[in-house]
N, C-alpha and C. Protein backbone atom coordinates (compact mmCIF):
# COMPACT_ATOMS: atom_id res chain seq x y z
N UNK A 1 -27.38 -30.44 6.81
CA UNK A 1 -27.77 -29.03 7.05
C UNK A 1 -28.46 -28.49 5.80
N UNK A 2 -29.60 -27.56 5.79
CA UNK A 2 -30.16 -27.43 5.03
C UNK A 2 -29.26 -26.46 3.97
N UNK A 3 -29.69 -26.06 2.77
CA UNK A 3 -29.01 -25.53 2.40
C UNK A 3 -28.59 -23.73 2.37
N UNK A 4 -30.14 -23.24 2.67
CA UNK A 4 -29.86 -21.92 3.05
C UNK A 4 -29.44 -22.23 4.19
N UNK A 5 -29.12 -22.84 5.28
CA UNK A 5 -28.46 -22.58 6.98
C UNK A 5 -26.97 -22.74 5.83
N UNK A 6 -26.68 -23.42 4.84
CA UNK A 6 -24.95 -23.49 4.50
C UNK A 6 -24.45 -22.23 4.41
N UNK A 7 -25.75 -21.46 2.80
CA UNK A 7 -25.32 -19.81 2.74
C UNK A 7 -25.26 -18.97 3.48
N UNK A 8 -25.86 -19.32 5.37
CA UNK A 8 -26.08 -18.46 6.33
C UNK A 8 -24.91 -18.35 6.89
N UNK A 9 -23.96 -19.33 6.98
CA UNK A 9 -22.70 -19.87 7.99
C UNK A 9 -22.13 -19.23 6.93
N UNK A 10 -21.60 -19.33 5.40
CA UNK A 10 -20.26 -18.82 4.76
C UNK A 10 -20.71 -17.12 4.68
N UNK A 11 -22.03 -16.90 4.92
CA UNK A 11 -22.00 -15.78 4.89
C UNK A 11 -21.69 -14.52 5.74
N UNK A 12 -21.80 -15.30 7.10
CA UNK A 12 -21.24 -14.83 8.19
C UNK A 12 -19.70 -14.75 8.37
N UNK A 13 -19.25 -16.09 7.94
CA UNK A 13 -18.09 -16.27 8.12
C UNK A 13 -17.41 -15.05 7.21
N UNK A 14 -18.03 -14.21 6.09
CA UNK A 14 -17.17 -13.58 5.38
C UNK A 14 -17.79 -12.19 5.45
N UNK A 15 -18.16 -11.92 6.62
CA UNK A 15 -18.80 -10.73 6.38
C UNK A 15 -17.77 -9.88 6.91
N UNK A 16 -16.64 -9.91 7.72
CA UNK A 16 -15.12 -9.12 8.42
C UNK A 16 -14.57 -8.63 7.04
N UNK A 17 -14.38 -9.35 6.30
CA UNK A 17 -13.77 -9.01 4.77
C UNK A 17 -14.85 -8.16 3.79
N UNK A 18 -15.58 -8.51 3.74
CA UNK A 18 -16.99 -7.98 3.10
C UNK A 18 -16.85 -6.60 3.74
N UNK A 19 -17.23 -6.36 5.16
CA UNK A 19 -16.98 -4.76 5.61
C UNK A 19 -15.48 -4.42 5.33
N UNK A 20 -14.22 -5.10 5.00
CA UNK A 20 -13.47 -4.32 5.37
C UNK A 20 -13.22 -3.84 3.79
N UNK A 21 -13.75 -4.40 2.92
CA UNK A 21 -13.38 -3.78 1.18
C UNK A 21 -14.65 -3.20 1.39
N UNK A 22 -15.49 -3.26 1.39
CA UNK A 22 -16.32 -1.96 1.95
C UNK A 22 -15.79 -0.43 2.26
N UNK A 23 -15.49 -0.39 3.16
CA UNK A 23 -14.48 0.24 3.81
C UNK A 23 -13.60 0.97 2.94
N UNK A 24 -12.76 0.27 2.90
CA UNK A 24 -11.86 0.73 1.92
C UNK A 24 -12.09 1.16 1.05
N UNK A 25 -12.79 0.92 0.11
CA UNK A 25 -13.63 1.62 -1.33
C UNK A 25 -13.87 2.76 -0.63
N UNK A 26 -15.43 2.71 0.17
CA UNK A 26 -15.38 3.90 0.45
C UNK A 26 -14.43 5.36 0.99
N UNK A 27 -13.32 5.17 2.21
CA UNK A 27 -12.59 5.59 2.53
C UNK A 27 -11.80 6.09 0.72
N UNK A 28 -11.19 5.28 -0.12
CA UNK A 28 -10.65 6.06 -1.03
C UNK A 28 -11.04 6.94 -1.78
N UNK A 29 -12.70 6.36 -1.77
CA UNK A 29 -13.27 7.44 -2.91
C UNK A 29 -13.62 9.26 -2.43
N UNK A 30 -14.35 8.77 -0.96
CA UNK A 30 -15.29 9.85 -0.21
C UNK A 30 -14.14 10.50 0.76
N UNK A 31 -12.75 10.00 1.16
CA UNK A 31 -11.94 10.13 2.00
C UNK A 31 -12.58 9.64 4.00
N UNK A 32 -11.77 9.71 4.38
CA UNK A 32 -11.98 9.38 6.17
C UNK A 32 -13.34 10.01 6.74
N UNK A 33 -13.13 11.25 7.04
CA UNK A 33 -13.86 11.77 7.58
C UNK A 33 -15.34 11.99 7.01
N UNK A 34 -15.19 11.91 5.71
CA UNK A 34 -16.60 11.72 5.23
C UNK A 34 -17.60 10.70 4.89
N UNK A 35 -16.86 9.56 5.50
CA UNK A 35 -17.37 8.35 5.06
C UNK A 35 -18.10 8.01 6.54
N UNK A 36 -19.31 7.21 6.48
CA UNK A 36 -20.37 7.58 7.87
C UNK A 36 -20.22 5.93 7.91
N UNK A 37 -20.88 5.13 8.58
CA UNK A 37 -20.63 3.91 9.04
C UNK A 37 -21.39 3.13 8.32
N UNK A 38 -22.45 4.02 8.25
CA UNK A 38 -24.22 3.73 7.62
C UNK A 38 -23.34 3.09 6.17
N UNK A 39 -22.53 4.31 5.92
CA UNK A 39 -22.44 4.24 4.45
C UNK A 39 -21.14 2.74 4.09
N UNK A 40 -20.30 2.44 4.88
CA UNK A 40 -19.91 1.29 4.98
C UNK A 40 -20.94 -0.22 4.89
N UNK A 41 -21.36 0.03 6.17
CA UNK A 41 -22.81 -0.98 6.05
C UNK A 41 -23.97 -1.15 5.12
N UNK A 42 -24.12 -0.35 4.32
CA UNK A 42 -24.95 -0.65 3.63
C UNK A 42 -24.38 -1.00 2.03
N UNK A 43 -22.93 -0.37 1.59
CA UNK A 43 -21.86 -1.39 0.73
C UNK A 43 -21.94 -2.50 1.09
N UNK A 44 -21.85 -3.02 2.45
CA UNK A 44 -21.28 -4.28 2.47
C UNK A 44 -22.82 -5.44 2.69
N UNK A 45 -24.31 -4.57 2.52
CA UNK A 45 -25.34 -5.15 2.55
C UNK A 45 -25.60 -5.92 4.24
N UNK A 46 -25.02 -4.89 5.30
CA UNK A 46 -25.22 -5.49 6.30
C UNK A 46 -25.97 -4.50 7.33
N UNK A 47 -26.58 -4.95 8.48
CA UNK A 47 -26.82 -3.44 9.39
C UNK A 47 -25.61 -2.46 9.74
N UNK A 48 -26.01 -1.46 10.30
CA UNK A 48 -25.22 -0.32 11.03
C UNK A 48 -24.96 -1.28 12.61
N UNK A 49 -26.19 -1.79 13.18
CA UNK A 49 -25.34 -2.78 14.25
C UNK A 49 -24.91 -4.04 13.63
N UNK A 50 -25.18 -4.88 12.71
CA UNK A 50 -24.21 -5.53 12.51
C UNK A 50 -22.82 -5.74 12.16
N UNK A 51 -22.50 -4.53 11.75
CA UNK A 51 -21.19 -3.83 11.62
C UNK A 51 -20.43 -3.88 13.00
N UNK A 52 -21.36 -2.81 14.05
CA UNK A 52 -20.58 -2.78 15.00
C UNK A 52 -20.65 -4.31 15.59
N UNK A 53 -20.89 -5.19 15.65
CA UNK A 53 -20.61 -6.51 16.15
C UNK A 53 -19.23 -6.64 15.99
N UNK A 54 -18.30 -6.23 14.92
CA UNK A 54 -16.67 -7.02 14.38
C UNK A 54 -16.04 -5.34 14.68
N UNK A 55 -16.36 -4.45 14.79
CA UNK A 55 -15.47 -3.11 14.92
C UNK A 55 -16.57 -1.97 15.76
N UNK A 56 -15.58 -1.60 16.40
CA UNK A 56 -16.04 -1.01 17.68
C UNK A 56 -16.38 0.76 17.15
N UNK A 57 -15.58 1.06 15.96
CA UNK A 57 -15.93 2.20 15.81
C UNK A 57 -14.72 2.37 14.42
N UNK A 58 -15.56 3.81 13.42
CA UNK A 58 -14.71 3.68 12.01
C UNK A 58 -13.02 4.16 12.23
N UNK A 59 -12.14 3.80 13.43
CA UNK A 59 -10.96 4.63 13.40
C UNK A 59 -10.38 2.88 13.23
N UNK A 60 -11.23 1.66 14.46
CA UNK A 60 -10.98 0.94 14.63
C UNK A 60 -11.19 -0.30 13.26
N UNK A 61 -12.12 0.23 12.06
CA UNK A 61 -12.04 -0.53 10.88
C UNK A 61 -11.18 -0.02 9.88
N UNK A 62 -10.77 1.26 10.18
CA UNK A 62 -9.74 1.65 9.22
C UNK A 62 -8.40 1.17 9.61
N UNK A 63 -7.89 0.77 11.06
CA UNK A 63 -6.97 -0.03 11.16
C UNK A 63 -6.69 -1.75 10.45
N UNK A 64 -8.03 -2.24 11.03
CA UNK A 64 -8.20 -3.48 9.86
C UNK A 64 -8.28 -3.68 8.68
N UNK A 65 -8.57 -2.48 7.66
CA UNK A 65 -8.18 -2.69 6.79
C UNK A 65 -6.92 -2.20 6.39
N UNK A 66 -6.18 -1.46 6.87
CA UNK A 66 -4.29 -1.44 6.75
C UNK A 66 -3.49 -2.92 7.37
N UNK A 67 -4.22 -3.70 8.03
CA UNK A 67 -3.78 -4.83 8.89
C UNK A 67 -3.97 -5.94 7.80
N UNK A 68 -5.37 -6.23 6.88
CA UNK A 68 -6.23 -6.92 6.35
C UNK A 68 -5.98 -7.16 4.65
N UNK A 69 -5.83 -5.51 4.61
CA UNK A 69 -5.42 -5.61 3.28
C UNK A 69 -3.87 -5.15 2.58
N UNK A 70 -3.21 -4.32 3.62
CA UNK A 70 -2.14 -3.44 2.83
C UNK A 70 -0.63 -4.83 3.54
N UNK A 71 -0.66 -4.92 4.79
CA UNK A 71 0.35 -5.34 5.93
C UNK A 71 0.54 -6.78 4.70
N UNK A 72 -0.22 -7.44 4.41
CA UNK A 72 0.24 -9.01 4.03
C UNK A 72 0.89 -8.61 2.72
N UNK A 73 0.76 -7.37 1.72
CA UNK A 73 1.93 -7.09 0.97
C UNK A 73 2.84 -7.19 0.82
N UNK A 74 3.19 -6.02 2.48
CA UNK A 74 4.50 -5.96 2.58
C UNK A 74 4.95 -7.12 3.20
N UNK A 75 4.39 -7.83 4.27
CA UNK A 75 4.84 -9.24 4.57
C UNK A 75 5.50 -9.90 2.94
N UNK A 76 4.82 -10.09 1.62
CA UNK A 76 4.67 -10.89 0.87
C UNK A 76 6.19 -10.21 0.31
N UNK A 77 5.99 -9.04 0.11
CA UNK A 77 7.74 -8.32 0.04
C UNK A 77 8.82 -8.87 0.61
N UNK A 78 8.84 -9.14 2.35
CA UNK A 78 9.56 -9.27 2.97
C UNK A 78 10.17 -11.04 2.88
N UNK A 79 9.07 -12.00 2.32
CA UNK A 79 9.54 -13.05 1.92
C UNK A 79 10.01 -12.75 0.56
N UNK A 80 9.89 -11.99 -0.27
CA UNK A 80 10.37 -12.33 -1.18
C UNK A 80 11.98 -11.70 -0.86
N UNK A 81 12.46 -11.13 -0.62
CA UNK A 81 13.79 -10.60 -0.01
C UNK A 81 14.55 -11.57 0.50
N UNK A 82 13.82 -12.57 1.45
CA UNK A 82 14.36 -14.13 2.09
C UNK A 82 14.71 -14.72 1.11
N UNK A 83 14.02 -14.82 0.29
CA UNK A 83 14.21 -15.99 -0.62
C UNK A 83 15.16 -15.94 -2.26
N UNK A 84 15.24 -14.39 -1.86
CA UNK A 84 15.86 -13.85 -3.42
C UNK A 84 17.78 -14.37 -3.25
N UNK A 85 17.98 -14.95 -4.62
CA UNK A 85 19.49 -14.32 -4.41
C UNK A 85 19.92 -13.96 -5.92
N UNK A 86 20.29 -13.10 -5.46
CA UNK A 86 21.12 -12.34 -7.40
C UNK A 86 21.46 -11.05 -7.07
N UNK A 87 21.74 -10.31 -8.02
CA UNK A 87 21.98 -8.47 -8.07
C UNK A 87 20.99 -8.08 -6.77
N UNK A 88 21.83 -7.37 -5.75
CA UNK A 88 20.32 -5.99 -5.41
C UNK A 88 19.71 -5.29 -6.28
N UNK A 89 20.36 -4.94 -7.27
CA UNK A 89 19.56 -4.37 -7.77
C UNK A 89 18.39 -5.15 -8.81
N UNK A 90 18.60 -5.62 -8.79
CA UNK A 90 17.07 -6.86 -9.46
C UNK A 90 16.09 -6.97 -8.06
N UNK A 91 16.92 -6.91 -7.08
CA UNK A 91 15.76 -7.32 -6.14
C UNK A 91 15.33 -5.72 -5.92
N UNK A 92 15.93 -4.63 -6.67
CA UNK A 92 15.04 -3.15 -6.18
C UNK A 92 13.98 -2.98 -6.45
N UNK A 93 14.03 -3.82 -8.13
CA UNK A 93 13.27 -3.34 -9.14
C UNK A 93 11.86 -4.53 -9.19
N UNK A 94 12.05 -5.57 -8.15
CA UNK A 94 11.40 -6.94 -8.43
C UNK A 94 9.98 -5.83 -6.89
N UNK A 95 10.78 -5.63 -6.05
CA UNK A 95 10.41 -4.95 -5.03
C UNK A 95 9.38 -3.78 -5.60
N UNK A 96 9.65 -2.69 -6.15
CA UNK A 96 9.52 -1.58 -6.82
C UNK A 96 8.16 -2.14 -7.75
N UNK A 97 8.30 -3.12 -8.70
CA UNK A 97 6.95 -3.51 -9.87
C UNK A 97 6.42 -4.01 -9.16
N UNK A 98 6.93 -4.82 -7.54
CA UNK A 98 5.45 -5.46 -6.84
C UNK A 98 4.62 -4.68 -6.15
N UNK A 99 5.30 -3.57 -5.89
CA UNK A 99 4.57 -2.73 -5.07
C UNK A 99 3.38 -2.12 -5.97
N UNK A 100 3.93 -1.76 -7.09
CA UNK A 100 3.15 -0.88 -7.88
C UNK A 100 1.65 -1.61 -8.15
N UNK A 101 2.48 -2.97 -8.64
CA UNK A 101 0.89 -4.38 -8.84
C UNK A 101 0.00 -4.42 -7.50
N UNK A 102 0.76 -4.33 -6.88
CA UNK A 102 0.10 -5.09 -5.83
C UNK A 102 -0.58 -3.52 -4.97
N UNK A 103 -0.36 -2.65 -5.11
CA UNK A 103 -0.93 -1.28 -4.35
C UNK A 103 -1.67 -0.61 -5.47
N UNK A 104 -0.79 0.09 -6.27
CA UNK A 104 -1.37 1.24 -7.19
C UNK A 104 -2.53 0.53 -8.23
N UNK A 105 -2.51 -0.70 -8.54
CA UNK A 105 -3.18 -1.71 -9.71
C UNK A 105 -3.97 -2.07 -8.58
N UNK A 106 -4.56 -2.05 -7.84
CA UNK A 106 -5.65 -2.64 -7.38
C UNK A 106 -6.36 -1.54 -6.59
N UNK A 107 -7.26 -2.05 -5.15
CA UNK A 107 -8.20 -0.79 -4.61
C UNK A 107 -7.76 -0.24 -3.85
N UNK A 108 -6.25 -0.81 -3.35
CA UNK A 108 -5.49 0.17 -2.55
C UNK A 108 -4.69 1.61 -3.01
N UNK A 109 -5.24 1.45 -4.47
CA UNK A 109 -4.62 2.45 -5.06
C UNK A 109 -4.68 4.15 -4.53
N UNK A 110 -5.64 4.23 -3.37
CA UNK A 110 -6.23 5.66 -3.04
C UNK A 110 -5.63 5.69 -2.07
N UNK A 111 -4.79 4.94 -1.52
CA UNK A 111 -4.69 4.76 0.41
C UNK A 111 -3.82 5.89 0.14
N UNK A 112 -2.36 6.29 -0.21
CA UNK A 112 -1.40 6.99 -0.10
C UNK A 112 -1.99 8.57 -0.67
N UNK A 113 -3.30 8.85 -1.17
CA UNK A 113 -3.49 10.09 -1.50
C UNK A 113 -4.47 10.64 -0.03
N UNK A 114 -4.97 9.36 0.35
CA UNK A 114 -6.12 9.48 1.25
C UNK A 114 -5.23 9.72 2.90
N UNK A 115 -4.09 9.53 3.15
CA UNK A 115 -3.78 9.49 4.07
C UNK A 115 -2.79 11.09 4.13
N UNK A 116 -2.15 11.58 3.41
CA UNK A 116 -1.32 12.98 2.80
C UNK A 116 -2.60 14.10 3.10
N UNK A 117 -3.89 13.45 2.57
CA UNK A 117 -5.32 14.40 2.50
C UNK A 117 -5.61 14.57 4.05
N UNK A 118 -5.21 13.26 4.91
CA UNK A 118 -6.74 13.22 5.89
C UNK A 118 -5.55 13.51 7.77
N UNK A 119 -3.78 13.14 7.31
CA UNK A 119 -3.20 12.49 8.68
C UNK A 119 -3.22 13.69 9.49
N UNK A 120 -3.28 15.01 9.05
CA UNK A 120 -3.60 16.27 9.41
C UNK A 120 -4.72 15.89 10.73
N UNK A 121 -5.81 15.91 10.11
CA UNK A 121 -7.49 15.82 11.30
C UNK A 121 -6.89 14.37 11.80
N UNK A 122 -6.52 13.44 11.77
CA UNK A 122 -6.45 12.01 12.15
C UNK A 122 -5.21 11.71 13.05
N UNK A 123 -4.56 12.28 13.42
CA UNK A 123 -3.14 12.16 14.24
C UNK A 123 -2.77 10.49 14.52
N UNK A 124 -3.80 10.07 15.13
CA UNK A 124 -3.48 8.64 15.75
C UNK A 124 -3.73 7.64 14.52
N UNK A 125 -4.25 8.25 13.37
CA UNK A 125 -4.23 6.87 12.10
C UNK A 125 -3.21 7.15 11.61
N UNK A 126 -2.79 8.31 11.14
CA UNK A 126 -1.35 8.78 10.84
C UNK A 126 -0.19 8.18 11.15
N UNK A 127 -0.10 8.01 12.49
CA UNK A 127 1.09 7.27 13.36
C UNK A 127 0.76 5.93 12.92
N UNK A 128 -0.71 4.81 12.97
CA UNK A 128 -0.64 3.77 13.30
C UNK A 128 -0.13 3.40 11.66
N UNK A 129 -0.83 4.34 10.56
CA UNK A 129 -0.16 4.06 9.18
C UNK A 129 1.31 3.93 9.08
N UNK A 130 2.33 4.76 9.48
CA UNK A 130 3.26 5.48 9.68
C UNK A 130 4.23 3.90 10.35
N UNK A 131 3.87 3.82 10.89
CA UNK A 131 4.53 2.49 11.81
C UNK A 131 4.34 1.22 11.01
N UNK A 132 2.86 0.62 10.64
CA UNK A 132 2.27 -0.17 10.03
C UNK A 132 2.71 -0.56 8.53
N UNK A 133 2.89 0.52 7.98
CA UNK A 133 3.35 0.50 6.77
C UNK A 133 4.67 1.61 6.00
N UNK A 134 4.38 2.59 6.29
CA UNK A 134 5.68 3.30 6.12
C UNK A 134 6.81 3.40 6.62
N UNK A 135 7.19 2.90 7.61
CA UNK A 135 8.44 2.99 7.92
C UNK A 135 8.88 0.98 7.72
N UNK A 136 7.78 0.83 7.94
CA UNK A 136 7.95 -1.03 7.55
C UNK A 136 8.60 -1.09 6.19
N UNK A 137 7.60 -0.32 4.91
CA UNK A 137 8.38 -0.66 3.64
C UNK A 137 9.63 0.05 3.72
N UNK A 138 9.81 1.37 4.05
CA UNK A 138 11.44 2.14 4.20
C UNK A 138 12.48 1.09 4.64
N UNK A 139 11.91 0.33 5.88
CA UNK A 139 13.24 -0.66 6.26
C UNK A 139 13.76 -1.61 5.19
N UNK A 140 12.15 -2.07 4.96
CA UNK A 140 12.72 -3.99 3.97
C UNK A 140 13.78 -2.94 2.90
N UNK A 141 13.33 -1.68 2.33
CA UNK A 141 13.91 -1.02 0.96
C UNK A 141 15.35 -0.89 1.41
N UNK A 142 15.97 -0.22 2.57
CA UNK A 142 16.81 -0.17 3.00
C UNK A 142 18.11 -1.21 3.27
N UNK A 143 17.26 -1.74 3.94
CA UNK A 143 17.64 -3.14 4.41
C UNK A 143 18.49 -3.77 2.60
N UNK A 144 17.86 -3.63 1.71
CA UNK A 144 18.46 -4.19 0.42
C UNK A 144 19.32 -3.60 0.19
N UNK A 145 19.12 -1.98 -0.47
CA UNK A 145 20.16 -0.98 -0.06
C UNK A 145 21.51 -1.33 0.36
N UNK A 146 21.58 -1.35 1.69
CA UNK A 146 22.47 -1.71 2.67
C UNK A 146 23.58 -2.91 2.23
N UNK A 147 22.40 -3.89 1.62
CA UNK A 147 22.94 -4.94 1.80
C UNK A 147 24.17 -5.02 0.04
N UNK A 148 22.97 -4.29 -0.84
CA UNK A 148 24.50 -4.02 -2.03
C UNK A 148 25.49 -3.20 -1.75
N UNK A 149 25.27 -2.67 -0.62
CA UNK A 149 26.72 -1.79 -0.38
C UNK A 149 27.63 -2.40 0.32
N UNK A 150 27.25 -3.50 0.90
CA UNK A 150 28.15 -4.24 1.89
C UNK A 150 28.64 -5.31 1.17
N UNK A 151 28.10 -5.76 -0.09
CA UNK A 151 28.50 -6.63 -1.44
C UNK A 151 29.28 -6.10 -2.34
N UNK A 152 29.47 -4.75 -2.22
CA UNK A 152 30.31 -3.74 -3.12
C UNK A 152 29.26 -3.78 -4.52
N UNK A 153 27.94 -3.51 -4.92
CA UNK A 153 27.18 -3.85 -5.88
C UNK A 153 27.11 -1.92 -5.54
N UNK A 154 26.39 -1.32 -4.63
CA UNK A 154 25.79 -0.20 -4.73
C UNK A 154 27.57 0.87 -3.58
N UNK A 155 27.32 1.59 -4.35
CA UNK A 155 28.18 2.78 -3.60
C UNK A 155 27.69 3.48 -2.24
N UNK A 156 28.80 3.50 -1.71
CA UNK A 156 28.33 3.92 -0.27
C UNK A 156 27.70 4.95 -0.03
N UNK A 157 26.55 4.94 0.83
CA UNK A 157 25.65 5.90 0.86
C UNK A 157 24.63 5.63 2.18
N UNK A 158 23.67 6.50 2.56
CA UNK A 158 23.08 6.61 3.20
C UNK A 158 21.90 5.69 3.72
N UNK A 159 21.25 4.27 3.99
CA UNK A 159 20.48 3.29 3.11
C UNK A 159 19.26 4.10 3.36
N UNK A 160 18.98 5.08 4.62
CA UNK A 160 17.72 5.58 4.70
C UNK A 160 17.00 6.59 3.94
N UNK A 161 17.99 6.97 3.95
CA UNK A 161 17.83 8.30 3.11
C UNK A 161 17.56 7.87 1.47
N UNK A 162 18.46 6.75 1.16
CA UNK A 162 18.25 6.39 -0.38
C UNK A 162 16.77 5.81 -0.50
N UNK A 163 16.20 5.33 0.17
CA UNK A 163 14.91 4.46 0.35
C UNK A 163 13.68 5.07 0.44
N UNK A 164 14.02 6.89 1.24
CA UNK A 164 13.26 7.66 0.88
C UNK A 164 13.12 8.13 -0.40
N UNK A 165 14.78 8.43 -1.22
CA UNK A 165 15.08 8.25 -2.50
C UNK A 165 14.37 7.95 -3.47
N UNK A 166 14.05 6.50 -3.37
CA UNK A 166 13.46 5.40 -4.29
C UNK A 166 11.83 5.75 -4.21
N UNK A 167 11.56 6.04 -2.74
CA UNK A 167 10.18 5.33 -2.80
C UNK A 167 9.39 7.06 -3.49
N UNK A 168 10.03 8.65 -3.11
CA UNK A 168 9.81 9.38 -3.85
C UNK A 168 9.28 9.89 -4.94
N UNK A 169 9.65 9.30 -5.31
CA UNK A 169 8.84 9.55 -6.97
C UNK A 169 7.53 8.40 -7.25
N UNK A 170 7.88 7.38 -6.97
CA UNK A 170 6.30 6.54 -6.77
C UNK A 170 5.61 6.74 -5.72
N UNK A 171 5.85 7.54 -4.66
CA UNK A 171 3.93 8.19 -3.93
C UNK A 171 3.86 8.77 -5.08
N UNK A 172 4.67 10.30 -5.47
CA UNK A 172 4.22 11.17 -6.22
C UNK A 172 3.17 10.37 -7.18
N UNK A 173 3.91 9.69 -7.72
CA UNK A 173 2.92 9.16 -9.29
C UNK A 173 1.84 8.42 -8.85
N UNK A 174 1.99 7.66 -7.50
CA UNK A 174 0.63 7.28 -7.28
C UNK A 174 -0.57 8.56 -7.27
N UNK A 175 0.15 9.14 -6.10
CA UNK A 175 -1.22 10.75 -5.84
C UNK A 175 -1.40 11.32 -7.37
N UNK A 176 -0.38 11.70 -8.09
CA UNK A 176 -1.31 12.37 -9.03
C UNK A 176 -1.80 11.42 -10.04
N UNK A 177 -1.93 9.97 -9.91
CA UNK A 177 -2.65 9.27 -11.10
C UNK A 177 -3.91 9.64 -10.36
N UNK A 178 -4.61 9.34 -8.84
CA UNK A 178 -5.42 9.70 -8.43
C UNK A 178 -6.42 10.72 -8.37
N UNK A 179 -5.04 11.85 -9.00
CA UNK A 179 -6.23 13.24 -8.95
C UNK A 179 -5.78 14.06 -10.32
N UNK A 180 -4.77 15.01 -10.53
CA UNK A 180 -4.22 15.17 -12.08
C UNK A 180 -4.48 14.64 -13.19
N UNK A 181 -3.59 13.06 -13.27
CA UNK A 181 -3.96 12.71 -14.46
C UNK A 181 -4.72 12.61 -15.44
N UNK A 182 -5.99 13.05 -15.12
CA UNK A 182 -6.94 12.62 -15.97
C UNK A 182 -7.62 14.53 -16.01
N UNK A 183 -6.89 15.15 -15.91
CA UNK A 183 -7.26 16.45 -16.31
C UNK A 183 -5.80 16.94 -16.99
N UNK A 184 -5.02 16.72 -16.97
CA UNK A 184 -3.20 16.94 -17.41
C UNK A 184 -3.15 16.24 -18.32
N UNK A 185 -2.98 15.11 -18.41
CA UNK A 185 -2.46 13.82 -19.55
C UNK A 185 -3.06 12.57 -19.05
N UNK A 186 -4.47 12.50 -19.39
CA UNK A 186 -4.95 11.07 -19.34
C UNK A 186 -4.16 9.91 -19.88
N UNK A 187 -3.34 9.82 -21.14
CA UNK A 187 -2.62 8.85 -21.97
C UNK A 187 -1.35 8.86 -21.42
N UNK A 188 -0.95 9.31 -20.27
CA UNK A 188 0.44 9.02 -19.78
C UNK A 188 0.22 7.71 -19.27
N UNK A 189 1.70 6.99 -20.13
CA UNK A 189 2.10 5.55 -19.47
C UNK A 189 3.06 5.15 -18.07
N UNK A 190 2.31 5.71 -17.31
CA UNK A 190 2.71 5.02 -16.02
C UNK A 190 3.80 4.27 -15.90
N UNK A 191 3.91 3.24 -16.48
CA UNK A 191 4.82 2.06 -16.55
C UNK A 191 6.53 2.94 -17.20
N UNK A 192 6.15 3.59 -18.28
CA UNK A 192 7.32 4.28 -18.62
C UNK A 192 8.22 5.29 -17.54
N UNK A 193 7.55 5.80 -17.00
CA UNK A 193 8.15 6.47 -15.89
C UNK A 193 8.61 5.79 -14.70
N UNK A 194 7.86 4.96 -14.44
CA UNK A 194 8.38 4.16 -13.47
C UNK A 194 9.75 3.47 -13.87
N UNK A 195 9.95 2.81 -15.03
CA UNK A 195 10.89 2.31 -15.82
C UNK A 195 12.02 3.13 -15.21
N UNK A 196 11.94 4.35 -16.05
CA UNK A 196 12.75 5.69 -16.34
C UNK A 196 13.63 6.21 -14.71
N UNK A 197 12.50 6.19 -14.25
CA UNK A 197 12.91 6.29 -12.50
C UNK A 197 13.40 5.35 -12.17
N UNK A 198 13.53 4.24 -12.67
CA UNK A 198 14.44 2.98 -12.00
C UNK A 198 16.07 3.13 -12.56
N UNK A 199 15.68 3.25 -13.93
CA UNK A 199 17.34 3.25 -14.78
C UNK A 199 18.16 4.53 -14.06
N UNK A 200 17.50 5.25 -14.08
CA UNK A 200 18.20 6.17 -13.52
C UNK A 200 18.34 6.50 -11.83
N UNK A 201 17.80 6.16 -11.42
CA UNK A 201 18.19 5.50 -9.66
C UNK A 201 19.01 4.86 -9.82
N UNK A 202 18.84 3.62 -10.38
CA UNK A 202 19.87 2.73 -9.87
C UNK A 202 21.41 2.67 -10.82
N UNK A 203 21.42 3.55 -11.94
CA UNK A 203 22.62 4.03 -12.74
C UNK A 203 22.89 5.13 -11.63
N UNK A 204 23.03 5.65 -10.79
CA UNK A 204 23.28 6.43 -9.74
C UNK A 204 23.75 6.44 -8.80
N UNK A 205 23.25 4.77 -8.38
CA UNK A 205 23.34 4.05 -6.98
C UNK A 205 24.64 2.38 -7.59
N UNK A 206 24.66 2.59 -8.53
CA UNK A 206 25.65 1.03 -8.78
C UNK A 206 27.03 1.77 -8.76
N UNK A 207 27.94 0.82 -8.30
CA UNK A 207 29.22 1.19 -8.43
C UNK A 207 29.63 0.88 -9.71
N UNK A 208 29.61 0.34 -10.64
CA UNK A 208 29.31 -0.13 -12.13
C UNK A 208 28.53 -0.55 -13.03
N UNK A 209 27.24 0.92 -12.86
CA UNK A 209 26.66 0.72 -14.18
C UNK A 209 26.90 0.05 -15.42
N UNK A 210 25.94 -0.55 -15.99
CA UNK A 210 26.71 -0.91 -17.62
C UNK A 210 26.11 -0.07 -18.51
């Protein structure tokens, strides 16, 4: 096969991913509703109908990329939970720094400001987020929760409610690294607070702190 027909085939083959970080960039920067299709397609260096060839319309590529890019996270969470054994609370905090790496440290970092901004006008992305990913990570968090209290590690308590608990203070710090920070305290260390919010969660939540 010649060799441009090779670059023609891998290029096709990767053009679903190509629109869907497309996508996504745009969606975080410009938000939902302002982002036009044109303006997807021409990030991703493709037509406006070649776009629609793989997605039927922008409600239906903003699902693929919560499916594409955010869902195999929390999948990647949910094995790591299988496979963990030690303290819950190591697995809060193993849970807790992956999320942060793996969401806030990369381009998903806008999704949780972009969705608080947009689920208002969007009802049905709202829910499919809502299902897809938020109540998915609340369970696996829970689900751990639960499980040091039934080990006698964490004091009895609520697991849902604690999970809202936990995850609390990291939207917050995600949304305002997104928009605040850099008019408030550009040089705030992220990492320290997050820290800070852990010791003290989980000195809260252990039946014997040390």
């Amino acid at each position: 096969m010649p060799k441009s027909s090779q670059r023609w085939h891998r290029r096709k083959d990767d053009r679903p991913e190509e629109i869907i970080a497309a996508a996504l960039d745009l969606f975080t920067q410009k938000g939902f509703a302002a982002t036009r299709l044109d303006d997807v397609a021409g990030r991703a260096g493709i037509s406006k109908g070649t776009l629609y060839l793989y997605f039927e319309s922008k409600e239906a590529l903003f699902k693929a990329v919560v499916m594409a890019m955010v869902v195999p996270e929390i999948e990647r969470a949910e094995q790591r939970i299988l496979n963990f054994h030690g303290p819950a609370a190591d697995l809060v905090k193993q849970l807790i720094y992956q999320w942060w790496e793996s969401v806030n440290n990369s381009r998903l970092r806008g999704l949780p400001k972009l969705m608080i901004a947009e689920s208002g006008n969007f009802p049905e992305l709202a829910r499919f987020y809502a299902e897809k990913v938020i109540i998915r990570v609340r369970k696996l968090l829970a689900d751990v929760i639960a499980q040091g209290i039934k080990q006698g590690e964490f004091r009895d308590c609520n697991p849902v409610i604690t999970a809202r608990l936990l995850m609390a203070p990291m939207v917050f710090i995600s949304i305002w690294s997104q928009s605040m920070q850099p008019y408030e305290d550009p040089g705030f260390d992220i990492n320290d607070f997050i820290n800070l919010h852990l010791d003290i969660f989980l000195r809260g939540l252990l039946v014997n702190p040390s």
